[in-house]
N, C-alpha and C. Protein backbone atom coordinates (compact mmCIF):
# COMPACT_ATOMS: atom_id res chain seq x y z
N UNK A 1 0.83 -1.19 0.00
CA UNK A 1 0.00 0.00 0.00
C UNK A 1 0.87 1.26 0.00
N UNK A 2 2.24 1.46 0.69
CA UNK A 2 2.55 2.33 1.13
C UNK A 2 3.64 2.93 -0.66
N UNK A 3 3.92 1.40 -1.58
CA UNK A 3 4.68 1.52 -2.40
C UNK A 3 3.69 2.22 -3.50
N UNK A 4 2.53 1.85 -3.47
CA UNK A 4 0.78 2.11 -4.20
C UNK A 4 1.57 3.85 -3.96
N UNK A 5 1.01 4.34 -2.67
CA UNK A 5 0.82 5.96 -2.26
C UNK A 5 2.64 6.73 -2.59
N UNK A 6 3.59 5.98 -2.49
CA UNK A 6 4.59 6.96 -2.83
C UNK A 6 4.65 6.85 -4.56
N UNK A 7 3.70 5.86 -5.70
CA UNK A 7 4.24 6.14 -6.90
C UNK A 7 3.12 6.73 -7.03
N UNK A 8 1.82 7.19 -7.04
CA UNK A 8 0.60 8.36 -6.76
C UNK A 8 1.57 9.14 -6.56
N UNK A 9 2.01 9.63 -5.96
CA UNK A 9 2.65 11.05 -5.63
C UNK A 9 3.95 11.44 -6.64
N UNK A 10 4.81 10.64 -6.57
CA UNK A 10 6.02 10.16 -7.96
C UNK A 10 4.94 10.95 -9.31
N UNK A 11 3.72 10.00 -9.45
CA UNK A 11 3.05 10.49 -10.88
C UNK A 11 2.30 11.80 -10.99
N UNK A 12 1.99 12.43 -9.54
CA UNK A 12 1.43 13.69 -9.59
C UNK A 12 2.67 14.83 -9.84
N UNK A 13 4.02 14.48 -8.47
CA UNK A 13 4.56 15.59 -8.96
C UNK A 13 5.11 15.41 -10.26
N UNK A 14 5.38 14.12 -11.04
CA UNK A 14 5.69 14.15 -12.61
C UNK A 14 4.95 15.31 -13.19
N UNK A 15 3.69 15.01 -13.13
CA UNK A 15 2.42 15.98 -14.01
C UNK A 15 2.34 16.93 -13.88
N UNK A 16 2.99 17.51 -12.49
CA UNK A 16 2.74 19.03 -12.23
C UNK A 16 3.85 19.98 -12.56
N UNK A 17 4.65 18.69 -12.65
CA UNK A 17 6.29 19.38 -12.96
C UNK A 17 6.21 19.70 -14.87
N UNK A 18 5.67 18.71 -15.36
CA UNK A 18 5.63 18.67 -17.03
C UNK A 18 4.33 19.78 -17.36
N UNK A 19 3.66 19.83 -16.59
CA UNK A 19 2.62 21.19 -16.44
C UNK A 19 3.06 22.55 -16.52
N UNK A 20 3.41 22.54 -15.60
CA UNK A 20 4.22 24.02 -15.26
C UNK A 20 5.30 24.19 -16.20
N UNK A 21 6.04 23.25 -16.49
CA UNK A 21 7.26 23.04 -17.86
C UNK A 21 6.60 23.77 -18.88
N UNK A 22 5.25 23.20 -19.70
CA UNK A 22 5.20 23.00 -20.52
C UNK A 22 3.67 24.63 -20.65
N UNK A 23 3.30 25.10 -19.32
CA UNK A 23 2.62 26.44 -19.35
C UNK A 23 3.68 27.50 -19.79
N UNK A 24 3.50 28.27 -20.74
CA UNK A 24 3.84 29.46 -21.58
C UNK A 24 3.20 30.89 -20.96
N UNK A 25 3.31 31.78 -20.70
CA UNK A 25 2.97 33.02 -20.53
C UNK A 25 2.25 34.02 -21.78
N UNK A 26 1.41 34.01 -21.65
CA UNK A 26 1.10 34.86 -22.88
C UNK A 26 1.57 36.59 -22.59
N UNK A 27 2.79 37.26 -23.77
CA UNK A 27 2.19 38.12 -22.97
C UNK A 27 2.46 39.04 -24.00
N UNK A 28 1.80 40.50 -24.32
CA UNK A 28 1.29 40.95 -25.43
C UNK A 28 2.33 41.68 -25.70
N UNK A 29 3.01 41.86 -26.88
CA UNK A 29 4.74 42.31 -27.27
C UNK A 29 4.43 43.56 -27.97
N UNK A 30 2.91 44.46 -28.29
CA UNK A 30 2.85 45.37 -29.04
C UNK A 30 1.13 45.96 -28.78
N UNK A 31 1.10 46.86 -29.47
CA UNK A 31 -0.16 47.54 -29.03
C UNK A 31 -1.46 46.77 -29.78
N UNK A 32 -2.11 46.00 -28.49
CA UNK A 32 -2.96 45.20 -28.73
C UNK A 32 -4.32 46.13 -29.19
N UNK A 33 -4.86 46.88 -28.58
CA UNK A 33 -5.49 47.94 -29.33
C UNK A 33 -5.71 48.62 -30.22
N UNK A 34 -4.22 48.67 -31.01
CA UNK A 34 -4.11 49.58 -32.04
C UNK A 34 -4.41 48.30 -32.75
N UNK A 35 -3.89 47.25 -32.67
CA UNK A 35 -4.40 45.98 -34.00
C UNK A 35 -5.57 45.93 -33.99
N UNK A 36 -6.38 45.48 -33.10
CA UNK A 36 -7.64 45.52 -33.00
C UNK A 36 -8.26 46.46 -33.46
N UNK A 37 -8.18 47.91 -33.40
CA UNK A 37 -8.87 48.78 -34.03
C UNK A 37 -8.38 48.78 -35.28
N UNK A 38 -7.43 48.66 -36.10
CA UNK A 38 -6.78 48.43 -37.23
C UNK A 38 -7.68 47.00 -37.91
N UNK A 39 -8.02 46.09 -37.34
CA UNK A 39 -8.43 45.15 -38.04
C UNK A 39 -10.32 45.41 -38.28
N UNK A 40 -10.51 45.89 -37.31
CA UNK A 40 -12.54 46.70 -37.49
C UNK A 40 -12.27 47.89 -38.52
N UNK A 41 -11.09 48.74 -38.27
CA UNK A 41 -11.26 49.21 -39.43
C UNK A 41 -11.54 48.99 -41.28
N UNK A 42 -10.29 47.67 -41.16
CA UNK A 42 -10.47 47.01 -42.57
C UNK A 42 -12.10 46.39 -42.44
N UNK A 43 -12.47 45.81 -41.54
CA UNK A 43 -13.40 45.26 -42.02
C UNK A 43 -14.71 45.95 -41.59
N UNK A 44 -14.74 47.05 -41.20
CA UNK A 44 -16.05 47.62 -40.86
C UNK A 44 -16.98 48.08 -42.54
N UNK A 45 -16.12 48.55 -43.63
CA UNK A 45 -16.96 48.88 -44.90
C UNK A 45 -17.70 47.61 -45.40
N UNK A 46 -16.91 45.91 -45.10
CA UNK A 46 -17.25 44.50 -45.60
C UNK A 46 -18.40 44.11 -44.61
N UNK A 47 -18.45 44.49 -43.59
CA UNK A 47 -19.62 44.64 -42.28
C UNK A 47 -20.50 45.38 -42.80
N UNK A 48 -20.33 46.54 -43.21
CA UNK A 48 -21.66 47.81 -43.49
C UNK A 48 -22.32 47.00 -44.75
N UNK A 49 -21.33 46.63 -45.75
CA UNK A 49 -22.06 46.28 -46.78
C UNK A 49 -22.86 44.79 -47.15
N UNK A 50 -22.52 43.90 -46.16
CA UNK A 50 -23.07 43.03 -45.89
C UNK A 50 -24.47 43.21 -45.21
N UNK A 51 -24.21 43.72 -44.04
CA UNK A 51 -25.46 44.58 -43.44
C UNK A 51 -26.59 44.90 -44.64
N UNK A 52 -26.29 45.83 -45.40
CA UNK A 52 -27.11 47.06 -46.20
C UNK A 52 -27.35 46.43 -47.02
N UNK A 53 -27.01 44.90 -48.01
CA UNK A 53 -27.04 44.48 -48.90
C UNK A 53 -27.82 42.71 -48.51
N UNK A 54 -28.04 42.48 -47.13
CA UNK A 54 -28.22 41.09 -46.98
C UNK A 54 -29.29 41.64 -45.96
N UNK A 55 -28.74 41.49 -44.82
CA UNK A 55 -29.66 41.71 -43.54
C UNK A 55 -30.88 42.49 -43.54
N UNK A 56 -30.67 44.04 -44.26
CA UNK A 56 -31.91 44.89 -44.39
C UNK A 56 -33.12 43.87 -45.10
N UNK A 57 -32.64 43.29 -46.26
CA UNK A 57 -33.92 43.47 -47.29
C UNK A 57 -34.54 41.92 -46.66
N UNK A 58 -33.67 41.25 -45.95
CA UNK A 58 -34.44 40.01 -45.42
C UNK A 58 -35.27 40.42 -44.41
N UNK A 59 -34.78 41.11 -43.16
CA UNK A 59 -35.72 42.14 -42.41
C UNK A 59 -37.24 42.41 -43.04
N UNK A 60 -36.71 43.22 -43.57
CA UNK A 60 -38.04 43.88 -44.73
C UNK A 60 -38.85 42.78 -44.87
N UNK A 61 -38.36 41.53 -45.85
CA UNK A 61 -39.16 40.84 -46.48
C UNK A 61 -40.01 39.91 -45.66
N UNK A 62 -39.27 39.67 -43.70
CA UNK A 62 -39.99 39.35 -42.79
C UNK A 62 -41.17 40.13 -42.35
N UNK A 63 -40.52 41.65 -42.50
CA UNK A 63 -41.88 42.44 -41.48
C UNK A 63 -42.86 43.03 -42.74
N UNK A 64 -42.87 42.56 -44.33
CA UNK A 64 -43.93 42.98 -44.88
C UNK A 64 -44.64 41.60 -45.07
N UNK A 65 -44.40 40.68 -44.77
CA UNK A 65 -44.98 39.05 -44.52
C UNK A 65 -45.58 39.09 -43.15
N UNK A 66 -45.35 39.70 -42.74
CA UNK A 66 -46.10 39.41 -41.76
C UNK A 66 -47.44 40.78 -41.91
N UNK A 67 -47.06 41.59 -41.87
CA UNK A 67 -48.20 42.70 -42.31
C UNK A 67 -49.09 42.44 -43.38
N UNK A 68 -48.88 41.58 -44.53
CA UNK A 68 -50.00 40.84 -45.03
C UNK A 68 -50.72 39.93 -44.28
N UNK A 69 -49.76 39.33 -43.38
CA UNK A 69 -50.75 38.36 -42.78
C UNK A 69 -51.41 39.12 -41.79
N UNK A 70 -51.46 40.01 -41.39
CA UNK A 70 -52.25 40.78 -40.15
C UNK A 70 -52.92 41.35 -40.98
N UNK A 71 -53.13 41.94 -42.52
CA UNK A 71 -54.36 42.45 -42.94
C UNK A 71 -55.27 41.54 -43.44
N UNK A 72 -54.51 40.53 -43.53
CA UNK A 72 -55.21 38.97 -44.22
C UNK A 72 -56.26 38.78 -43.07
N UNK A 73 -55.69 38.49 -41.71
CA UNK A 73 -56.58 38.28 -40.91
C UNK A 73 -57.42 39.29 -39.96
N UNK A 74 -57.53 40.31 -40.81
CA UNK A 74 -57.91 41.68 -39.99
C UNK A 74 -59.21 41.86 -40.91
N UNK A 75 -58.99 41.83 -42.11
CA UNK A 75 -60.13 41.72 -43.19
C UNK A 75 -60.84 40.37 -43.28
N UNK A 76 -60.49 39.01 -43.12
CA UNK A 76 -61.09 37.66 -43.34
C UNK A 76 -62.30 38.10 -42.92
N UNK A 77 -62.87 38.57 -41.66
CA UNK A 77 -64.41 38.73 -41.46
C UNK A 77 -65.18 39.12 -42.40
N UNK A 78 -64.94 39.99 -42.83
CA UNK A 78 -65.24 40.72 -44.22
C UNK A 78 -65.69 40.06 -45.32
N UNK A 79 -64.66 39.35 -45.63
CA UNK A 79 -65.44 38.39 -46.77
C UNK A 79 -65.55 36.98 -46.61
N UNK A 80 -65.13 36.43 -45.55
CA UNK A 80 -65.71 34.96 -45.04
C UNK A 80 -67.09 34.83 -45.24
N UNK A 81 -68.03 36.45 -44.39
CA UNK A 81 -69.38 36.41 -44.74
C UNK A 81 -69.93 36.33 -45.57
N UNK A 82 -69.63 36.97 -46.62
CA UNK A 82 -69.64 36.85 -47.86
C UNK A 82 -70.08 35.74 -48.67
N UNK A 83 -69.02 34.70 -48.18
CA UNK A 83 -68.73 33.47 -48.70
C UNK A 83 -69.77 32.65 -48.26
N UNK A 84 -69.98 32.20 -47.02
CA UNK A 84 -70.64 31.64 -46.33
C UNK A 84 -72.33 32.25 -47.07
């Protein structure tokens, strides 16, 4: 038992030792900000125009589908009677 609990411990501090070995530091060598705003810049006109060219007119084509269907069923009384 006692040979069991000293190679448990042998294999933990192995792991913690090849752990800590093998953890890296990240750490930022230049102006992380300025890239970042540098990279929204390139892509903010490919954003707008995606936006203005995709997103709007699907919008649209949801909220005038549905405004037919609310006059569809705003008028049905109207001429259901009719029918009937």
């Amino acid at each position: 038992m006692k040979k069991k609990c000293i190679r448990l411990l042998v294999c933990a501090a192995i792991a913690a030792l090849v752990f800590t070995a093998s953890a890296v530091p990240a750490l930022a060598a230049a102006n992380v900000a300025g890239a970042i705003e540098q990279t929204w810049n390139t892509a903010k006109s490919q954003i707008q125009s995606v936006v203005n060219n995709v997103v709007f007119p699907v919008v649209d084509m949801i909220l005038a589908i549905l405004f037919a269907c609310l006059i569809f069923t705003l008028t049905a009384p109207l001429y259901i009677w009719t029918i009937l």
